[in-house]
Every structure is written in C-alpha cells, then in structure tokens.
C-alpha atoms as a PDB file:
ATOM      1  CA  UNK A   1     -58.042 -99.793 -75.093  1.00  0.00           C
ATOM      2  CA  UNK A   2     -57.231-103.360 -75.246  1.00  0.00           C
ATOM      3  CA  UNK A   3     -55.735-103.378 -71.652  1.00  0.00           C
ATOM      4  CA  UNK A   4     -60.075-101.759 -70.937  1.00  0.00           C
ATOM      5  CA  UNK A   5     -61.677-104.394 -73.158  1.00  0.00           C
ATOM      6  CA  UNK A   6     -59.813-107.914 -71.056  1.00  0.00           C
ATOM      7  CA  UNK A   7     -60.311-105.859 -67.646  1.00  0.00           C
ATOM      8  CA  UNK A   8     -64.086-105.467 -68.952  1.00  0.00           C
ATOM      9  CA  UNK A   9     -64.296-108.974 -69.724  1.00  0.00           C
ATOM     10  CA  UNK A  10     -62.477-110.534 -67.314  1.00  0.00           C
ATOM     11  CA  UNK A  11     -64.662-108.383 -64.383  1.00  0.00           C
ATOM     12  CA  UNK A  12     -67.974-109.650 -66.246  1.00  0.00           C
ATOM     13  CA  UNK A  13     -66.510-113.163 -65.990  1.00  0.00           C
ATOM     14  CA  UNK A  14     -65.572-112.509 -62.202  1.00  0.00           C
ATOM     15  CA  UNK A  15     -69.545-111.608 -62.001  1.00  0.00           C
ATOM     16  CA  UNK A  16     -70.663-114.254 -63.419  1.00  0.00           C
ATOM     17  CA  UNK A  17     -68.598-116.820 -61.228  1.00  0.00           C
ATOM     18  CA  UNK A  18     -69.989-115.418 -58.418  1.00  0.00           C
ATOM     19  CA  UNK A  19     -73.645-115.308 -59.334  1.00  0.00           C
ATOM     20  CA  UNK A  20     -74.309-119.215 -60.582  1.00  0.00           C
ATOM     21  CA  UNK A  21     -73.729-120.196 -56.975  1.00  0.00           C
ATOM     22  CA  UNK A  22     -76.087-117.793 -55.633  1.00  0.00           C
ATOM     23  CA  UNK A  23     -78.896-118.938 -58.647  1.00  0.00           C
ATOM     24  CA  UNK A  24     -78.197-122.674 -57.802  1.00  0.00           C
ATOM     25  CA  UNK A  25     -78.700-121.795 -54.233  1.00  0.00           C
ATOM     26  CA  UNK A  26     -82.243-119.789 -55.351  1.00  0.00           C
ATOM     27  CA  UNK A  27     -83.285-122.717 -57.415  1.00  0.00           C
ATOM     28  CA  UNK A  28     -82.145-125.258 -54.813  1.00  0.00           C
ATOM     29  CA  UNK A  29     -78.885-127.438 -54.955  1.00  0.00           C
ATOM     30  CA  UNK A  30     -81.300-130.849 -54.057  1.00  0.00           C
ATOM     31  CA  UNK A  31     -83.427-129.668 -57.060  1.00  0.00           C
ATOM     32  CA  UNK A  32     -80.124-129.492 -59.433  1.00  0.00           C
ATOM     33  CA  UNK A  33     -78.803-132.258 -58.514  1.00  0.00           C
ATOM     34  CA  UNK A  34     -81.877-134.237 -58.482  1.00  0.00           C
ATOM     35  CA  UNK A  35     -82.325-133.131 -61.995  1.00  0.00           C
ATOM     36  CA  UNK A  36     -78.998-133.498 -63.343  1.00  0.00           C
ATOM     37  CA  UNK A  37     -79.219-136.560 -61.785  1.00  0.00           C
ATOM     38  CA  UNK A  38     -82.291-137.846 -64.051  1.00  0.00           C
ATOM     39  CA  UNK A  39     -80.496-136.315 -67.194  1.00  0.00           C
ATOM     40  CA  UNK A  40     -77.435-137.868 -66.778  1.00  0.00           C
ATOM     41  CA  UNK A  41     -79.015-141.570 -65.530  1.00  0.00           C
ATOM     42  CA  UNK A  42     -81.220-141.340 -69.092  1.00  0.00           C
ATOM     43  CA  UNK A  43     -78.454-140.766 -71.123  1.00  0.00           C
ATOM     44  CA  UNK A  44     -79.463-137.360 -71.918  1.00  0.00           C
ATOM     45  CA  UNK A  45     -76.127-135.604 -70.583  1.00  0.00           C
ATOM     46  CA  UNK A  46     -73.684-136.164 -69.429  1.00  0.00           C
ATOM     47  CA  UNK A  47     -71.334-134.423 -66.447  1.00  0.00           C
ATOM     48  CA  UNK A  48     -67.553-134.935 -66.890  1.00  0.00           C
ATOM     49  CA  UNK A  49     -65.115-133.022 -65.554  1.00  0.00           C
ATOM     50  CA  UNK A  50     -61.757-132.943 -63.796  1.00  0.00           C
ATOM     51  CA  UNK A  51     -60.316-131.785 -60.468  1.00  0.00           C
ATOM     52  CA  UNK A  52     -59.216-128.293 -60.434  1.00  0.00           C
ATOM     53  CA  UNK A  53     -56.347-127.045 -58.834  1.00  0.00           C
ATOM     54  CA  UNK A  54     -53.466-124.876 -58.448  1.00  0.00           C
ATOM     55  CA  UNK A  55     -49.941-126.574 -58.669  1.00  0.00           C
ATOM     56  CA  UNK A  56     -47.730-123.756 -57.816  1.00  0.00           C
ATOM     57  CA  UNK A  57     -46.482-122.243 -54.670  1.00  0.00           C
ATOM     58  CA  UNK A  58     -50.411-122.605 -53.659  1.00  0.00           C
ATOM     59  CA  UNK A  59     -50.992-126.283 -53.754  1.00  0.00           C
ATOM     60  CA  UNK A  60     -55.007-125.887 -53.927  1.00  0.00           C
ATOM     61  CA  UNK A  61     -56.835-129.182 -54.948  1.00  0.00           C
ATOM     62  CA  UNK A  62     -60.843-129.163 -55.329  1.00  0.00           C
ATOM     63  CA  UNK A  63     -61.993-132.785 -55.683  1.00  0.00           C
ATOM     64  CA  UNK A  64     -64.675-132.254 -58.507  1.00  0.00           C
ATOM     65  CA  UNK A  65     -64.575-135.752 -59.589  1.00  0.00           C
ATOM     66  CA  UNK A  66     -65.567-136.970 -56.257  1.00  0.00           C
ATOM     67  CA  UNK A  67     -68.330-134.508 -55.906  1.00  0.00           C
ATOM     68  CA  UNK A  68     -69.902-135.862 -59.180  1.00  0.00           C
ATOM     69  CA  UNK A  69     -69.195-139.933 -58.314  1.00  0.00           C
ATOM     70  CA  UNK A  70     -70.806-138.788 -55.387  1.00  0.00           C
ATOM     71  CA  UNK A  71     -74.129-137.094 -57.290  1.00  0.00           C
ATOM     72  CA  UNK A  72     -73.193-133.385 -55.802  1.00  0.00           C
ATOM     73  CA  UNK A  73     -73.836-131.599 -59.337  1.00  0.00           C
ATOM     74  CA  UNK A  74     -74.633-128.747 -57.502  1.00  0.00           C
ATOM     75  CA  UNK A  75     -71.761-128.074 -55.174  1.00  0.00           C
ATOM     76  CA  UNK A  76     -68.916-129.360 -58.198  1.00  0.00           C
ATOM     77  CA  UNK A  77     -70.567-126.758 -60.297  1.00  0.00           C
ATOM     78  CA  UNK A  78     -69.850-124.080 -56.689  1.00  0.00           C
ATOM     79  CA  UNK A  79     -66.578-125.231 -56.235  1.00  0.00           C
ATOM     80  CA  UNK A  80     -65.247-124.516 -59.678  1.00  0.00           C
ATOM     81  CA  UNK A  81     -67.082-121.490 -60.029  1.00  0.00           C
ATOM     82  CA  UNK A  82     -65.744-120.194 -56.824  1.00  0.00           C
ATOM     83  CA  UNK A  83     -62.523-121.265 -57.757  1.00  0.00           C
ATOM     84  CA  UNK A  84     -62.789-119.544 -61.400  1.00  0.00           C
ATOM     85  CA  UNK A  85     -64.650-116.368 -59.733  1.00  0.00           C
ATOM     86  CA  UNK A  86     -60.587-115.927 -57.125  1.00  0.00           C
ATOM     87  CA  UNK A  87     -58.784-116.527 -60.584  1.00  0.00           C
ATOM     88  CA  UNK A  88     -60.592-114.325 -62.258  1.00  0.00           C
ATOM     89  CA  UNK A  89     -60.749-111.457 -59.554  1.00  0.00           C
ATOM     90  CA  UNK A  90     -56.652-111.483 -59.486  1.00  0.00           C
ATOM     91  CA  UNK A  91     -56.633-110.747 -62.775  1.00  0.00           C
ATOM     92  CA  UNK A  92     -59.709-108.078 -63.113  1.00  0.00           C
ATOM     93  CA  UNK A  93     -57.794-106.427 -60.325  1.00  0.00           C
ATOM     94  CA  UNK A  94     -54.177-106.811 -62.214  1.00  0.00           C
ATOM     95  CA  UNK A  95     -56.010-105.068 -65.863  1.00  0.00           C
ATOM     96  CA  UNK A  96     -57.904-102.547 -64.106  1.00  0.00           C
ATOM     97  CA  UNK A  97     -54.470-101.701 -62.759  1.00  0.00           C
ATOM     98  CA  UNK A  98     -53.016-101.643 -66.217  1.00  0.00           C
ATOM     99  CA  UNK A  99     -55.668 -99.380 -67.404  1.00  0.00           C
ATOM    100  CA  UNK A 100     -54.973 -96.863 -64.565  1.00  0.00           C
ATOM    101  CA  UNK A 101     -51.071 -96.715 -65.074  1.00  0.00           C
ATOM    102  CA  UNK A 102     -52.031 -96.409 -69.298  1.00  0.00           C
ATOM    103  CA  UNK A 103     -54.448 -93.930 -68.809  1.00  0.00           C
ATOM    104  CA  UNK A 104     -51.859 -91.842 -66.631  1.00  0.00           C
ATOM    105  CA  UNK A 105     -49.295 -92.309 -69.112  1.00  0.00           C
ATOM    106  CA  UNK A 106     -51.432 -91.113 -71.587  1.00  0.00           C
ATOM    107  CA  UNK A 107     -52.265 -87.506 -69.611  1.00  0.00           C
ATOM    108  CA  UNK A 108     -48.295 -87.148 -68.494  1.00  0.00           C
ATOM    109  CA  UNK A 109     -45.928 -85.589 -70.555  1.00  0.00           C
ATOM    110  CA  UNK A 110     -43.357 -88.662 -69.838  1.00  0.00           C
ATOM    111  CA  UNK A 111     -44.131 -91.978 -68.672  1.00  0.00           C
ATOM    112  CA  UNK A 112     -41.612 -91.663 -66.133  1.00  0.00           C
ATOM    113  CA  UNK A 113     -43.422 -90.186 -63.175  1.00  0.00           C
ATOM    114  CA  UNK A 114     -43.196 -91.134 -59.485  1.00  0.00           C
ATOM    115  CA  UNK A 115     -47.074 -92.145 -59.970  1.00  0.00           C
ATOM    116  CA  UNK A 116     -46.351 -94.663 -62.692  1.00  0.00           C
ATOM    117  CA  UNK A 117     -43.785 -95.672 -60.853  1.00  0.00           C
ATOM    118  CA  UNK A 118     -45.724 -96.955 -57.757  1.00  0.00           C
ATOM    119  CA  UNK A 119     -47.923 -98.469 -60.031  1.00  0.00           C
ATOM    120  CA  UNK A 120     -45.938-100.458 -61.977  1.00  0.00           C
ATOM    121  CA  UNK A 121     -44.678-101.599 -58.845  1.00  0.00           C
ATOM    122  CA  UNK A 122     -47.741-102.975 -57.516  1.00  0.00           C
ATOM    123  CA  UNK A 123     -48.590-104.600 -60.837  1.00  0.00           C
ATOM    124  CA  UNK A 124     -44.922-106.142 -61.349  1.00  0.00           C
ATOM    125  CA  UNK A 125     -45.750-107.088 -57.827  1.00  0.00           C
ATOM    126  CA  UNK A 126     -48.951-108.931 -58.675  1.00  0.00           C
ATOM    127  CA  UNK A 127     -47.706-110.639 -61.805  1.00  0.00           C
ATOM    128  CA  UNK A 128     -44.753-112.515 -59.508  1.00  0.00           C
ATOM    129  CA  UNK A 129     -47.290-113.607 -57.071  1.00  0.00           C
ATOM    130  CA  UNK A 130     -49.476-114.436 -59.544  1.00  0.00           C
ATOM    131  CA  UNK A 131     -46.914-116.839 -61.430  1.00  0.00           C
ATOM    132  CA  UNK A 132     -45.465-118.157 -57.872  1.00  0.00           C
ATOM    133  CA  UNK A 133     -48.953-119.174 -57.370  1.00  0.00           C
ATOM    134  CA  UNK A 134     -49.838-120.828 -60.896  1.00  0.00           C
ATOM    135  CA  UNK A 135     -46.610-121.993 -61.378  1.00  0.00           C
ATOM    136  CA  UNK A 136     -44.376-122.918 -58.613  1.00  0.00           C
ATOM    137  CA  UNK A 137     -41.107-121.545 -57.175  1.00  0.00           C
ATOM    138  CA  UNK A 138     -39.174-121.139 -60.249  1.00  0.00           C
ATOM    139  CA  UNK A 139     -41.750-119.241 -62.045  1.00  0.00           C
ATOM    140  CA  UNK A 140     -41.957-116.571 -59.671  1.00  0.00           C
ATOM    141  CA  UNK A 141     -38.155-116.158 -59.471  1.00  0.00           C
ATOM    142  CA  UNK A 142     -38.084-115.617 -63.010  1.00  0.00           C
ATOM    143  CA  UNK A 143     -41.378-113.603 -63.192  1.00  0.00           C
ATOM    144  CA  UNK A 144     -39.814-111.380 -60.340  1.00  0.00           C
ATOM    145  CA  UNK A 145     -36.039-110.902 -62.080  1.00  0.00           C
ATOM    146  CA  UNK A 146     -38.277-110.056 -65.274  1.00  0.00           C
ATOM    147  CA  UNK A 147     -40.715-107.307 -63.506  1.00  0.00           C
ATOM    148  CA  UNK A 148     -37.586-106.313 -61.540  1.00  0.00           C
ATOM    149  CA  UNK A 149     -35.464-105.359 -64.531  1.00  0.00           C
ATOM    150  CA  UNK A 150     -38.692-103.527 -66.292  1.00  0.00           C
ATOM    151  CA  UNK A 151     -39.329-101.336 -62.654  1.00  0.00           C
ATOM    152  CA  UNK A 152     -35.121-100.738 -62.903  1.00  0.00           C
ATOM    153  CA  UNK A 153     -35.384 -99.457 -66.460  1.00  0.00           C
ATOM    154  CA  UNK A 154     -38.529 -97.143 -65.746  1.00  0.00           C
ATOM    155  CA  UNK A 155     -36.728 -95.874 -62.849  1.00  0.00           C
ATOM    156  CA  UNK A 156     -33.480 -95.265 -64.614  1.00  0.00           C
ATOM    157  CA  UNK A 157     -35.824 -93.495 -67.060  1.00  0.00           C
ATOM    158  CA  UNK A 158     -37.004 -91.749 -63.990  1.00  0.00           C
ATOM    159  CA  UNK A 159     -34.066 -90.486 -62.799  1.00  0.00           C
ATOM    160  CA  UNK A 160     -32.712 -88.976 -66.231  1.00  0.00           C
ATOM    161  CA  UNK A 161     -36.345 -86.959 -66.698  1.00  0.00           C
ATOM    162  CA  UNK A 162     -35.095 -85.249 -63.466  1.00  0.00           C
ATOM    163  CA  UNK A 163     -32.262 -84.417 -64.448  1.00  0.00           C
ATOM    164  CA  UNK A 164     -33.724 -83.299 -67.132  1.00  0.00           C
ATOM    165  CA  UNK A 165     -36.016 -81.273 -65.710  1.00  0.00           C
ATOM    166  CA  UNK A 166     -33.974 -79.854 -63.193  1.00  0.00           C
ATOM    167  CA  UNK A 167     -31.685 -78.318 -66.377  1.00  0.00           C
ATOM    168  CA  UNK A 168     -33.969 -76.995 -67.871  1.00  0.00           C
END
C-alpha cells in the first residue's frame, strides 16, 4: 500500500514537472519573464535559486543561476522542472515496479517464484544505476553488492521451494 501511495505521488509529481513548461510556454516565456522581472526589480519577490545538478557517475550541471543573472525566469523555471520531471520518472518507474513484484507476492503462495525473480532483478538493477548516477562510482558498487546479495538470497530461496515442490 505504501509502495502504491509514493508511486502515486511520485507519478503526479512527474506530471506536474512536465506540464509547468508547457503552461509557461501557453502563457508566453517573454510574458513571465517580463513579469517576474517587474516583481523582482520592485522588491516584491524575489528569485533565488541554485544550480542543479547531478554529481555522480552522470556529471549533469544546469546553470540556473546564470539563467536568472541573465533575466531568463522562464527557461530556469524549464530547466529545473525538466530536470525534476527525469528524476522523478526514474523513480515513478522504480515504485510502480515495486508495486507489481508486491502485488505478485501477495497472489503467490511463496515469494520465491521465477516471476519475482525477474523482477527483483530489474528493480535491484535500477536502484544501482540509480545510485551510480546520484552518487558516483562507489555508491553504485556498494548499491550493486547490496541488491546482489538480496537477488542471491531470493534465489537461494528459489531453489529450496523447488526442491520442495518437487518432494512433495
């Protein structure tokens, strides 16, 4: 259930990342920043924010802070809603898998089926690429021997249902 609520939330988020660009394009990025412009000249905002980026395996920089120096409200607001819309796909995509392998472990008699299986090894996959790419090198070596070790466990597991099975 919880797994179902963050995928929920996290897809909505996903949505919403993607649709402010296409509403600032609607309302007209020369308008917006024009506007934000005015408001931020009179004192009556004010538009700080820092670069965004990725430090890990993907070194991924967006220069925000230039983009606002610069007066491009508009397109700093695209860039880091573009950027939050990829981060937040990745993990929609990693809960909704979650979900599935819950909700098959939940109809099986034993979670130790050749279908959980293959998807815990796509989402062990995901998670070390996910960590390589947040968090460097080292992360994902660790994040791999971690996921690793869970997949070898549920496939031990695996093994002695057969067994299992096959006597009785």
């Amino acid at each position: 259930v919880i797994s179902q609520i963050m995928a929920g939330i996290v897809s909505a988020a996903c949505v919403i990342c993607l649709l402010v660009p296409i509403i600032l394009g609607v309302v007209g990025i020369d308008k917006v920043n024009t506007e934000i412009g005015k408001a931020v000249e009179s004192g009556h905002a004010t538009f700080d924010v820092d670069d965004v980026s990725l430090n890990g395996m993907i070194d991924l920089q967006v220069k925000v802070e230039d983009m606002v120096n610069n007066g491009n409200y508009a397109e700093a607001v695209i860039a880091i809603c573009i950027f939050a819309a990829v981060v937040t796909a990745i993990c929609a995509v990693l809960f909704w898998a979650l979900v599935s392998i819950f909700k098959t472990i939940s109809v099986s008699e034993t979670p130790f089926t050749e279908d959980i299986l293959r998807k815990l090894r796509v989402v062990f996959v995901m998670i070390a690429i996910i960590f390589g790419m947040i968090s460097g090198f080292v992360a994902f070596v660790i994040a791999a021997c971690i996921c690793w070790s869970l997949y070898t466990i549920f496939d031990y597991g695996f093994v002695i249902q057969q067994e299992i099975n096959e006597t009785l």
